[in-house]
Protein backbone atom coordinates (compact mmCIF):
# COMPACT_ATOMS: atom_id res chain seq x y z
CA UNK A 1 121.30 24.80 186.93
CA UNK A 2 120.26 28.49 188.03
CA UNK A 3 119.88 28.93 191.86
CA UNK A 4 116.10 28.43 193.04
CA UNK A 5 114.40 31.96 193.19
CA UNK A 6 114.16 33.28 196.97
CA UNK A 7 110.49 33.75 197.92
CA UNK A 8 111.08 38.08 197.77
CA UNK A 9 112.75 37.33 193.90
CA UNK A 10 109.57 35.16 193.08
CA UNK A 11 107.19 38.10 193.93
CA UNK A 12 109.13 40.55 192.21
CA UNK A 13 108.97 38.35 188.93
CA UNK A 14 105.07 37.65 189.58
CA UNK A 15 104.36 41.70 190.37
CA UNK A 16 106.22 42.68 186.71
CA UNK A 17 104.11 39.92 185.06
CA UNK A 18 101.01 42.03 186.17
CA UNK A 19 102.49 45.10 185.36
CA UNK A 20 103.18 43.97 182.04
CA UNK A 21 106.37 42.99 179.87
CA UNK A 22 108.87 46.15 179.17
CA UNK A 23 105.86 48.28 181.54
CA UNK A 24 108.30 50.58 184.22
CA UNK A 25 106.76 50.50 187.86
CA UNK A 26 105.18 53.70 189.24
CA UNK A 27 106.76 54.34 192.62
CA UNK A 28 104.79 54.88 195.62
CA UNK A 29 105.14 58.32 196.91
CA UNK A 30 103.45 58.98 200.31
CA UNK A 31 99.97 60.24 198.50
CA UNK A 32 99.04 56.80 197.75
CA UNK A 33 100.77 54.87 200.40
CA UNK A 34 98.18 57.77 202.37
CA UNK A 35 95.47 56.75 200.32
CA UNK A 36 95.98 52.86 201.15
CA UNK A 37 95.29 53.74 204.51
CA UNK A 38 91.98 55.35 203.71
CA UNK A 39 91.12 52.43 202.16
CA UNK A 40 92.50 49.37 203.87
CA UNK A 41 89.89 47.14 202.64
CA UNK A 42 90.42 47.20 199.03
CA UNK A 43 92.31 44.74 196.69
CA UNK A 44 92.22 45.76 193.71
CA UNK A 45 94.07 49.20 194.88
CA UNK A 46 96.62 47.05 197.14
CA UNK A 47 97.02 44.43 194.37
CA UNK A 48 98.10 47.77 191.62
CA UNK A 49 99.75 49.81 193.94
CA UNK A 50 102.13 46.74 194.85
CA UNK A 51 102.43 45.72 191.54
CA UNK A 52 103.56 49.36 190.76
CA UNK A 53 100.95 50.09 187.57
CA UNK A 54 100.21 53.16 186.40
CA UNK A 55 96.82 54.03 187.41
CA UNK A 56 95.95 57.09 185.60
CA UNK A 57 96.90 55.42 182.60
CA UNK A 58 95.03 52.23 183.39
CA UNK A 59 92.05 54.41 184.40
CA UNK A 60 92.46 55.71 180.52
CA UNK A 61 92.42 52.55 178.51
CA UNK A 62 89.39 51.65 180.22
CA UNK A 63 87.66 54.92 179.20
CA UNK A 64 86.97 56.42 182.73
CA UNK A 65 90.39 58.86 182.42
CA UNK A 66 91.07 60.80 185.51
CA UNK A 67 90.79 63.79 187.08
CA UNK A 68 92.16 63.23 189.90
CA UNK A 69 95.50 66.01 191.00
CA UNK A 70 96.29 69.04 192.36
CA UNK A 71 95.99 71.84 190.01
CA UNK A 72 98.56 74.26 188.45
CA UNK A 73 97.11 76.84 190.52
CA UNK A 74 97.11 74.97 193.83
CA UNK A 75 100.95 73.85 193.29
CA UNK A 76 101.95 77.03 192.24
CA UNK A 77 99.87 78.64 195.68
CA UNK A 78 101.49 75.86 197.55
CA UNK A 79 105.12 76.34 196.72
CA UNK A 80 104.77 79.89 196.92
CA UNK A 81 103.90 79.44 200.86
CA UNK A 82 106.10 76.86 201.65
CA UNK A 83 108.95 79.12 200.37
CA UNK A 84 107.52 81.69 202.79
CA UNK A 85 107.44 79.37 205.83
CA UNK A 86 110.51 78.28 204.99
CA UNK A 87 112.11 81.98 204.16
CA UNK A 88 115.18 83.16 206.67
CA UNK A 89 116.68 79.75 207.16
CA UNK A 90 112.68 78.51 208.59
CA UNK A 91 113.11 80.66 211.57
CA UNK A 92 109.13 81.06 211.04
CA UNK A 93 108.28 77.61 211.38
CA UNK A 94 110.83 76.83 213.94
CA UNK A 95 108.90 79.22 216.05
CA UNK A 96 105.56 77.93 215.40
CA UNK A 97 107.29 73.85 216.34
CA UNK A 98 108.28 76.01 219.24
CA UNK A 99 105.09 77.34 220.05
CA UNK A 100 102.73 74.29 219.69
CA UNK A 101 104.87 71.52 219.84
CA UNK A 102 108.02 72.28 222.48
CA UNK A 103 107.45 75.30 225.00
CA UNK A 104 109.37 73.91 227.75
CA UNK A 105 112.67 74.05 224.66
CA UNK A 106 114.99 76.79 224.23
CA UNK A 107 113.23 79.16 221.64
CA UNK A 108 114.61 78.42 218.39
CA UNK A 109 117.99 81.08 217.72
CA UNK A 110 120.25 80.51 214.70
CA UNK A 111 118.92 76.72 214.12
CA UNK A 112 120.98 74.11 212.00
CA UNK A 113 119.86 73.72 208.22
CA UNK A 114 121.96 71.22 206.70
CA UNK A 115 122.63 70.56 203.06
CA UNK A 116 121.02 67.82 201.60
CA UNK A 117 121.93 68.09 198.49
CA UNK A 118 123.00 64.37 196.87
CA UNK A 119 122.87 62.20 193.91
CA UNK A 120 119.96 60.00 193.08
CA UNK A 121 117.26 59.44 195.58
CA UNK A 122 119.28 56.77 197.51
CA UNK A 123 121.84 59.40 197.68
CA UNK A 124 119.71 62.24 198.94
CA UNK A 125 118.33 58.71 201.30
CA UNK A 126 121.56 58.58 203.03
CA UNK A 127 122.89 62.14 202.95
CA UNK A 128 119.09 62.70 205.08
CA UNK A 129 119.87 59.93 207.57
CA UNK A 130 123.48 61.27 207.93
CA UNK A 131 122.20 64.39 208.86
CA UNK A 132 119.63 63.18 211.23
CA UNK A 133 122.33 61.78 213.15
CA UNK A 134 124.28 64.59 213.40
CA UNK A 135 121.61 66.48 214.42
CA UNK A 136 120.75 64.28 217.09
CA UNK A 137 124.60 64.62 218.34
CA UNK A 138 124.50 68.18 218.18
CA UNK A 139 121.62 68.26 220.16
CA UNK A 140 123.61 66.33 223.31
CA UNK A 141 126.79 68.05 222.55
CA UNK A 142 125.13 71.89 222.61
CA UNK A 143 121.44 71.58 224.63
CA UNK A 144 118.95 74.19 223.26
CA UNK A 145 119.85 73.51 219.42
CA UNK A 146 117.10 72.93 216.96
CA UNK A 147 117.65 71.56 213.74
CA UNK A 148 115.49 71.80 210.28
CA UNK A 149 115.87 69.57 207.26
CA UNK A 150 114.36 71.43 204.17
CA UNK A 151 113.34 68.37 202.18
CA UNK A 152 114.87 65.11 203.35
CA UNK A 153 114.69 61.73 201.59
CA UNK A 154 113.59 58.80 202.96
CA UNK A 155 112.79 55.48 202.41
CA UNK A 156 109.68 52.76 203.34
CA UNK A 157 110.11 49.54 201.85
CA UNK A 158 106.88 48.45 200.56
CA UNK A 159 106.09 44.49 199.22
CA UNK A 160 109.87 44.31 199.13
CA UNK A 161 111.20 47.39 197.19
CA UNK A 162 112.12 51.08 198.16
CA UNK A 163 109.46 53.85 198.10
CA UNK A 164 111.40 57.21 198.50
CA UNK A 165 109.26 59.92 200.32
CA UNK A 166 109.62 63.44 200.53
CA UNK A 167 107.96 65.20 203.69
CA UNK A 168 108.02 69.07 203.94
CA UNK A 169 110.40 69.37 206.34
CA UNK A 170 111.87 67.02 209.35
CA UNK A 171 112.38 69.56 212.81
CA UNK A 172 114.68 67.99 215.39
CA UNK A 173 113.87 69.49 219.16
CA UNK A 174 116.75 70.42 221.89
CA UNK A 175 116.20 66.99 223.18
CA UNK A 176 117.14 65.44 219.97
CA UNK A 177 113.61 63.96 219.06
CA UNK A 178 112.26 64.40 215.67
CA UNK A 179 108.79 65.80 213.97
CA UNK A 180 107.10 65.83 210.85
CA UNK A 181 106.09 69.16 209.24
CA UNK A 182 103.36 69.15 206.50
CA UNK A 183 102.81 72.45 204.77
CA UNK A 184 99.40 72.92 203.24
CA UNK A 185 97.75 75.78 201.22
CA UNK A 186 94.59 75.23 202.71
CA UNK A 187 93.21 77.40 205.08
CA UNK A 188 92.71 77.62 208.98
CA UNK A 189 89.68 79.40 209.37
CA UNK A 190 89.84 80.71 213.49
CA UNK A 191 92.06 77.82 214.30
CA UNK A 192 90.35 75.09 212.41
CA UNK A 193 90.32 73.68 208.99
CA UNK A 194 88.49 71.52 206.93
CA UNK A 195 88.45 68.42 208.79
CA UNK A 196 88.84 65.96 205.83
CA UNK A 197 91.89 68.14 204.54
CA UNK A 198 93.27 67.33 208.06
CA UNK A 199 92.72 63.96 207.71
CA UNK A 200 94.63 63.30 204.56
CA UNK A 201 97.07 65.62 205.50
CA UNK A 202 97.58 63.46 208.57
CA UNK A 203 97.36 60.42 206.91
CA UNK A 204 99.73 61.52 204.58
CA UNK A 205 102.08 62.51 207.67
CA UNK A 206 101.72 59.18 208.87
CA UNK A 207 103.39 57.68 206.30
CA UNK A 208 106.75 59.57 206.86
CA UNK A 209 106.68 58.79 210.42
CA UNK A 210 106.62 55.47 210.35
CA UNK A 211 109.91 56.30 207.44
CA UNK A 212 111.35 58.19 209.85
CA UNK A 213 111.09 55.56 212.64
CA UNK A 214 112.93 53.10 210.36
CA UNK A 215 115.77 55.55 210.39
CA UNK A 216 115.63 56.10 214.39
CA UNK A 217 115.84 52.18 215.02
CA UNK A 218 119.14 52.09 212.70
CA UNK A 219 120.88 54.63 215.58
CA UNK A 220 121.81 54.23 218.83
CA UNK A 221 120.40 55.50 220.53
CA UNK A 222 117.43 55.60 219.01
CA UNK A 223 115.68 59.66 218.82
CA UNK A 224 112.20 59.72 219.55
CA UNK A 225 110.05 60.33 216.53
CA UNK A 226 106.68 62.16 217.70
CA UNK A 227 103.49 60.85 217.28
CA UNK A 228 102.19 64.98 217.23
CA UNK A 229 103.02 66.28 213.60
CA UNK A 230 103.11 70.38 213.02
CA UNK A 231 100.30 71.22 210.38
CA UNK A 232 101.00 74.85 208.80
CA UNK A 233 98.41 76.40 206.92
CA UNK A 234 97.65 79.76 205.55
CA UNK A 235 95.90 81.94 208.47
CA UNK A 236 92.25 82.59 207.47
CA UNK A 237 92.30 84.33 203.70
CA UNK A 238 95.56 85.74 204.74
CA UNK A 239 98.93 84.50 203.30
CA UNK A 240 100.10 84.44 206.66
CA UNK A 241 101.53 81.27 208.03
CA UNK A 242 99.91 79.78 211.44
CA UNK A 243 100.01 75.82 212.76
CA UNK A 244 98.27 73.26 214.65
CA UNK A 245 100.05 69.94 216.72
CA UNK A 246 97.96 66.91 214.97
CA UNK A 247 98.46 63.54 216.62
CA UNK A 248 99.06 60.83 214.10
CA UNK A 249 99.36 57.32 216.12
CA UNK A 250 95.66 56.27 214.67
CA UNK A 251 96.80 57.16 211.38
CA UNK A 252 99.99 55.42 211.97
CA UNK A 253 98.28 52.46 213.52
CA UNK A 254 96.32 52.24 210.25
CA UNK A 255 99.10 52.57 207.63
CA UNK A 256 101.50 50.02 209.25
CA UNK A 257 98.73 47.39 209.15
CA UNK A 258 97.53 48.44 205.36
CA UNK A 259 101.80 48.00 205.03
CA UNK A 260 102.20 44.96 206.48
CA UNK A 261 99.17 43.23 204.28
CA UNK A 262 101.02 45.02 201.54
CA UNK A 263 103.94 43.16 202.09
CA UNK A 264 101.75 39.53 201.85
CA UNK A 265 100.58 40.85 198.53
CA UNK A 266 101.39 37.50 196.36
CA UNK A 267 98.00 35.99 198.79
CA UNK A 268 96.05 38.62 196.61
CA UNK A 269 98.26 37.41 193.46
CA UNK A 270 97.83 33.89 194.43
CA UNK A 271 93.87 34.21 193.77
CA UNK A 272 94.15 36.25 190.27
CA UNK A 273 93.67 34.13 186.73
CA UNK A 274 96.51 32.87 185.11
CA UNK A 275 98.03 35.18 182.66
CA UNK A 276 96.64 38.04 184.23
CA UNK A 277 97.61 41.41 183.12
CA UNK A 278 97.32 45.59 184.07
CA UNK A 279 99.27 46.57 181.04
CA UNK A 280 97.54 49.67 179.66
CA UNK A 281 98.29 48.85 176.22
CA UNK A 282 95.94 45.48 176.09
CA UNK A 283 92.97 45.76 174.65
CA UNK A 284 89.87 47.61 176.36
CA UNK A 285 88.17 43.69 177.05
CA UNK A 286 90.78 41.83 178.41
CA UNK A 287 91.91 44.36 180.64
CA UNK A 288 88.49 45.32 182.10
CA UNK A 289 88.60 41.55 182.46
CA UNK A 290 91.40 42.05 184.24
CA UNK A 291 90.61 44.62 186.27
CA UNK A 292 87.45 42.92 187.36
CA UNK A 293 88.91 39.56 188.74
CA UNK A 294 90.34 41.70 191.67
CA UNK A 295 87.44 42.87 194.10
CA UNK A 296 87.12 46.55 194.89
CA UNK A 297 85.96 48.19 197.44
CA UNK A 298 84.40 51.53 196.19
CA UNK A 299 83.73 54.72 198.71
CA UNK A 300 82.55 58.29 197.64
CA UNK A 301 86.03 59.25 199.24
CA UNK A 302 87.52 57.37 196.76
CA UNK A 303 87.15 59.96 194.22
CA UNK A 304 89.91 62.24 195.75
CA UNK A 305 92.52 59.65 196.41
CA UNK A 306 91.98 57.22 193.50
CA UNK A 307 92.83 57.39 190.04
CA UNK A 308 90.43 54.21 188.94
CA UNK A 309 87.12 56.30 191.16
CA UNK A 310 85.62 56.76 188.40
CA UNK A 311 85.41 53.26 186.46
CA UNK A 312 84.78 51.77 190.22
CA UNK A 313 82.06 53.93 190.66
CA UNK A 314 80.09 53.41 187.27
CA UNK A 315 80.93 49.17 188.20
CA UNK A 316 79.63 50.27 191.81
CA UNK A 317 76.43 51.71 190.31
CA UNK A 318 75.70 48.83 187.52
CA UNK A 319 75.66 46.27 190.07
CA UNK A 320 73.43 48.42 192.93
CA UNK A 321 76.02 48.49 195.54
CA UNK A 322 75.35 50.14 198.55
CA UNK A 323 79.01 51.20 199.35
CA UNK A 324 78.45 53.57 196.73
CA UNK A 325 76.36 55.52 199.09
CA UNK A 326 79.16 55.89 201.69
CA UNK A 327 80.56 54.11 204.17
CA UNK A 328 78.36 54.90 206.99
CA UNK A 329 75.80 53.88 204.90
CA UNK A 330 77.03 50.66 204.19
CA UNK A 331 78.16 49.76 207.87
CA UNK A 332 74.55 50.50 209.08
CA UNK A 333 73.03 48.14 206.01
CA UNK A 334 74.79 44.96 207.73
CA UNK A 335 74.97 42.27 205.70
CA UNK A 336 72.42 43.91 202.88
CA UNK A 337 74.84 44.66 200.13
CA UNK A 338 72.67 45.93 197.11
CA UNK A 339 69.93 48.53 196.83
CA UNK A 340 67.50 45.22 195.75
CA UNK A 341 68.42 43.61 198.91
CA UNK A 342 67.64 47.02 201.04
CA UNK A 343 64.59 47.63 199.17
CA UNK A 344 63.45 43.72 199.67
CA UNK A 345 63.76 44.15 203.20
CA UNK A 346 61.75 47.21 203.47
CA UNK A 347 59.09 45.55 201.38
CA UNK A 348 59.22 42.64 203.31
CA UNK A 349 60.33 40.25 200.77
CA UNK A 350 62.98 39.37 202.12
CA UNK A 351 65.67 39.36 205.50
CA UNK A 352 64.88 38.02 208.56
CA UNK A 353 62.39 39.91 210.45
CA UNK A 354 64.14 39.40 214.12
CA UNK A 355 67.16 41.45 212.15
CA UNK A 356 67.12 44.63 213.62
CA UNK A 357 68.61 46.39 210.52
CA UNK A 358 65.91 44.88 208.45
CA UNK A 359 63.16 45.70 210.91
CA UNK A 360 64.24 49.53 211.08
CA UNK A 361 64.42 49.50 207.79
CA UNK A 362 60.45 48.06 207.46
CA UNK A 363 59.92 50.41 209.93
CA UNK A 364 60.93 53.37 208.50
CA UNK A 365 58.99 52.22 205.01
CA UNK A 366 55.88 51.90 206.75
CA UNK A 367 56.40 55.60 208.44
CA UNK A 368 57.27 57.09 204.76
CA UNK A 369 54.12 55.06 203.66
CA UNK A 370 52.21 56.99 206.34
CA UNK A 371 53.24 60.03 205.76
CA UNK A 372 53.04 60.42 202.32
CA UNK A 373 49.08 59.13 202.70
CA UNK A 374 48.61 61.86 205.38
CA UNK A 375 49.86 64.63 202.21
CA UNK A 376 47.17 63.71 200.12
CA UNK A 377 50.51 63.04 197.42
CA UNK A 378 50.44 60.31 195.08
CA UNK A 379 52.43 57.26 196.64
CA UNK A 380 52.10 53.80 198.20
CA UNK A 381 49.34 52.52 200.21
CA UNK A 382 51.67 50.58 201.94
CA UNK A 383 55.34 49.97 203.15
CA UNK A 384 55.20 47.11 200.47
CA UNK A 385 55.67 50.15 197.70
CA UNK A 386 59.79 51.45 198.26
CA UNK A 387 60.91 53.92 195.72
CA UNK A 388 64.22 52.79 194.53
CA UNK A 389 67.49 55.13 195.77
CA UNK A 390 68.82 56.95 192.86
């Protein structure tokens, strides 16, 4: 008789069933892991992302391919700065962590940069932790030495298997503590940048603190990891490096919550049809089928994080959703979740008229009613009339 299947083994087999027979997983990287944050709230991402499918090519064999990516240009701009922040052994970003991050430190002179260099991403995994605890010795054996790892590995386990992230760099401060770098090619335009770049970016940083805490808990003792992560951008339209200290702990806050529902994933497999399948090479039907038996929960941000935007947004549209219009939008609307319903309030045919979303919204039907009879244009006579919102 073959031992009984432990609980992590049974999720494992269930997760390759949706993935399909013979069907790889896609690893998580700390892009989507990032984009599960900005999202917390949908299954149908959680459910694919655990289950390790390929979304681009699921997004395909629906017939809503993606665009979603970085271009050539971008990545090719991008690596060409990072190899400029990092020129000279990183003595330029050392002194920016300096700068914003550590004053009160010894500035940064001849700084560690240790060779990472290992086999196989659970190689390069330990070889990265190895180092970090080196540095952290080096910094108690000789105070005022800073320490930069170009590249490390690490690794977040995620609904019981290994996703290996990559941050820019890893700094570790005189007083042994470590911080995140992220190196963008967007620009800081007099000290600020675009504030939803930021906000991935930091999500994005997020995700490799909470990898890099893992690693601190294994030592003793344990380094702080900071909760401030060093943003370097381009300086204005210049090529010139310059940074800003962004605090992560709501972003971190936010991931390890979106992680640990990740980790209870077979609840969201429980609910799914028997014989349920993501495989990309099923036919169009069944896996739209498929794909449909796991709630989404579309945003207009969606549509630079998420591979499937587009087919959620066309499913979004067909059935008058109003998270389609945003999510402020659809937090304001209360418990009206279509256009009809919103419209049927402001018409008065429906929604309780002590509700005060539904009387603002009668309200402001009877003001547009007013003022397009003040005009002279052609429209309703009363708030009962309510143009539908294209």
């Amino acid at each position: 008789m073959p031992p009984p299947r432990t609980r992590e083994k049974a999720l494992r087999h269930r997760l390759a069933e949706l993935r399909g027979p013979q069907v790889p997983a896609k690893a998580l990287d700390a892009r989507a892991l990032a984009a599960l944050a900005a999202n917390p709230g949908c299954r149908r991402r959680a459910i694919l992302d655990g289950a390790g499918v390929n979304k681009a090519a699921l997004a395909g064999a629906l017939g809503s391919p993606s665009v979603f990516g970085q271009s050539q240009f971008a990545f090719v701009r991008g690596n060409a700065f990072e190899a400029k922040v990092k020129a000279d052994g990183g003595t330029e970003l050392l002194r920016l962590a300096h700068e914003k991050l550590d004053r009160a430190a010894e500035p940064p002179a001849g700084a560690r940069v240790p060779d990472l260099t290992a086999q196989g991403p659970e190689g390069r995994t330990a070889r990265t932790e190895l180092a970090l605890r080196e540095a952290a010795e080096a910094a108690t054996a000789a105070p005022g030495t800073w320490t930069l790892l170009d590249h490390p590995m690490l690794a977040l386990d995620v609904a019981g298997s290994p996703a290996f992230l990559e941050p820019d760099a890893v700094v570790v401060h005189p007083d042994g503590s470590w911080t995140v770098v992220e190196i963008k090619s967007f620009p800081m335009l007099d000290g600020a940048a675009d504030p939803a770049k930021v906000g991935a970016a930091a999500r994005q940083a997020a995700v490799y603190v909470l990898a890099l805490e893992r690693v601190a808990a294994r030592l003793e003792p344990s380094p702080r990891v900071r909760h401030r992560i060093l943003l370097v951008c381009p300086k204005d339209f210049s090529n010139l490096p310059t940074a800003s200290a962004v605090d992560v702990r709501k972003q971190r806050a936010v991931t390890t919550r979106q992680l640990d529902r990740l980790t209870r994933i077979e609840e969201i497999a429980d609910t799914l049809p028997e014989g349920t399948c993501f495989s990309p090479e099923l036919p169009a039907e069944r896996l739209t089928e498929a794909v449909e038996s796991v709630p989404a929960t579309y945003a207009p941000e969606c549509l630079s994080a998420c591979e499937l935007a587009f087919h959620c947004r066309d499913r979004s549209r067909a059935a008058g959703a109003v998270t389609r219009l945003g999510r402020p939008v659809r937090a304001e609307l209360g418990g009206l979740t279509t256009v009809e319903d919103v419209l049927a309030a402001a018409r008065g045919e429906a929604g309780d008229p002590d509700d005060p979303t539904v009387a603002a919204l009668r309200r402001a039907a009877a003001l547009r009613a007013e003022a397009l009879a003040g005009t002279g244009r052609p429209g309703p006579a009363a708030a009962r009339e309510v143009a539908p919102c294209r």
